[in-house]
Protein backbone atom coordinates (compact mmCIF):
# COMPACT_ATOMS: atom_id res chain seq x y z
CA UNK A 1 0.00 0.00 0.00
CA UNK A 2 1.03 3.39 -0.18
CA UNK A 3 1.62 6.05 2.55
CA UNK A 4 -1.67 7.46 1.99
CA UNK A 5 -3.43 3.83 2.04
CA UNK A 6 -1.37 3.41 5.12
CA UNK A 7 -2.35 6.50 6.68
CA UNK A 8 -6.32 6.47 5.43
CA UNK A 9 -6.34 2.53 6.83
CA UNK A 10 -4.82 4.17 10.57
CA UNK A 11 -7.58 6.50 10.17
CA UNK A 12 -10.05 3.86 9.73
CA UNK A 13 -8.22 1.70 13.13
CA UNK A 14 -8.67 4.73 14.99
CA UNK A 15 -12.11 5.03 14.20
CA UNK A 16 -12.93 1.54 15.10
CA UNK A 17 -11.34 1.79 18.18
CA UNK A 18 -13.01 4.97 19.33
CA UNK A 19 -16.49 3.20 18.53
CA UNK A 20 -18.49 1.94 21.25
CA UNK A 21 -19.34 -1.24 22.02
CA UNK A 22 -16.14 -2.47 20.77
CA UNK A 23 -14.87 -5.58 22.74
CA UNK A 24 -11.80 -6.10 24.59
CA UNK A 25 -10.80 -9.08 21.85
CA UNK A 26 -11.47 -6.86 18.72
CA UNK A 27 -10.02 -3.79 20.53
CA UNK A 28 -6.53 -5.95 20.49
CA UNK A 29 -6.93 -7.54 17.18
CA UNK A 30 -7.47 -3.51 16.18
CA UNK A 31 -4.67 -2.37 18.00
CA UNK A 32 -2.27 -5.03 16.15
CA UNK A 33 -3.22 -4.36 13.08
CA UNK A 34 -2.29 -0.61 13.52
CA UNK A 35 0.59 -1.60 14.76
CA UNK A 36 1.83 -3.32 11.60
CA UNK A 37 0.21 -0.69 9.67
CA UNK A 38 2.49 1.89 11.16
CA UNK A 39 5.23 -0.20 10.61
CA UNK A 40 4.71 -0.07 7.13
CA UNK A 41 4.66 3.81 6.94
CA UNK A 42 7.82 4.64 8.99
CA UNK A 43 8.94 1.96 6.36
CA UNK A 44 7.69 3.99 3.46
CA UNK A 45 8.51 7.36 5.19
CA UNK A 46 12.19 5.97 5.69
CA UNK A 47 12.42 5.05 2.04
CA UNK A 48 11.52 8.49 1.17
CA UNK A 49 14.39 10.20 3.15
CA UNK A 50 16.71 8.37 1.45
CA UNK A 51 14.89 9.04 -2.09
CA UNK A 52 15.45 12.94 -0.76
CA UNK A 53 18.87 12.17 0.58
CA UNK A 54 19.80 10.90 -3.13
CA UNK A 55 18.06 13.77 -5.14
CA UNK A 56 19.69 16.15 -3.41
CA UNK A 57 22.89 14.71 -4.03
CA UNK A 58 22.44 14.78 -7.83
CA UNK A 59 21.03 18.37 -7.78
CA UNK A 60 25.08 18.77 -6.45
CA UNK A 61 24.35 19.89 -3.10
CA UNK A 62 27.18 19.27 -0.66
CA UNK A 63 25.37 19.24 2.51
CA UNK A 64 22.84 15.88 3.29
CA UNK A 65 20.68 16.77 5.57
CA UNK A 66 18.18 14.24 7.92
CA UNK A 67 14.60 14.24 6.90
CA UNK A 68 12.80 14.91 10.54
CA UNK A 69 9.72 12.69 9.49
CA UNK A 70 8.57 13.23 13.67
């Protein structure tokens, strides 16, 4: 998925977890998935610094800066 997928299906998570009447076994189940969800986006967001970190190389800057993705 992509970082918006990722971020839209967090949304979702959030949503279902806020909703009453949710039980203590889906609340988990929830929770995991969100979990793995976000481990996918610092994934993609990670793969995007260095993307940066690259075109600013070839754009013959001298100075690589971090990408604060916090």
């Amino acid at each position: 998925m992509t970082l918006e997928e990722n971020i839209n299906e967090l949304e979702k998570i959030l949503a279902a977890l806020e909703a009453e009447g949710v039980t203590v076994e889906e609340g988990i189940e929830l929770f995991e998935k969100g979990i793995a969800v976000t481990k996918e986006c610092l994934a993609g967001l990670e793969s995007t610094k260095g993307k940066i970190t690259v075109l600013k190389k070839q754009m013959g800057e001298l100075i690589e800066q971090p990408v604060d993705v916090d």
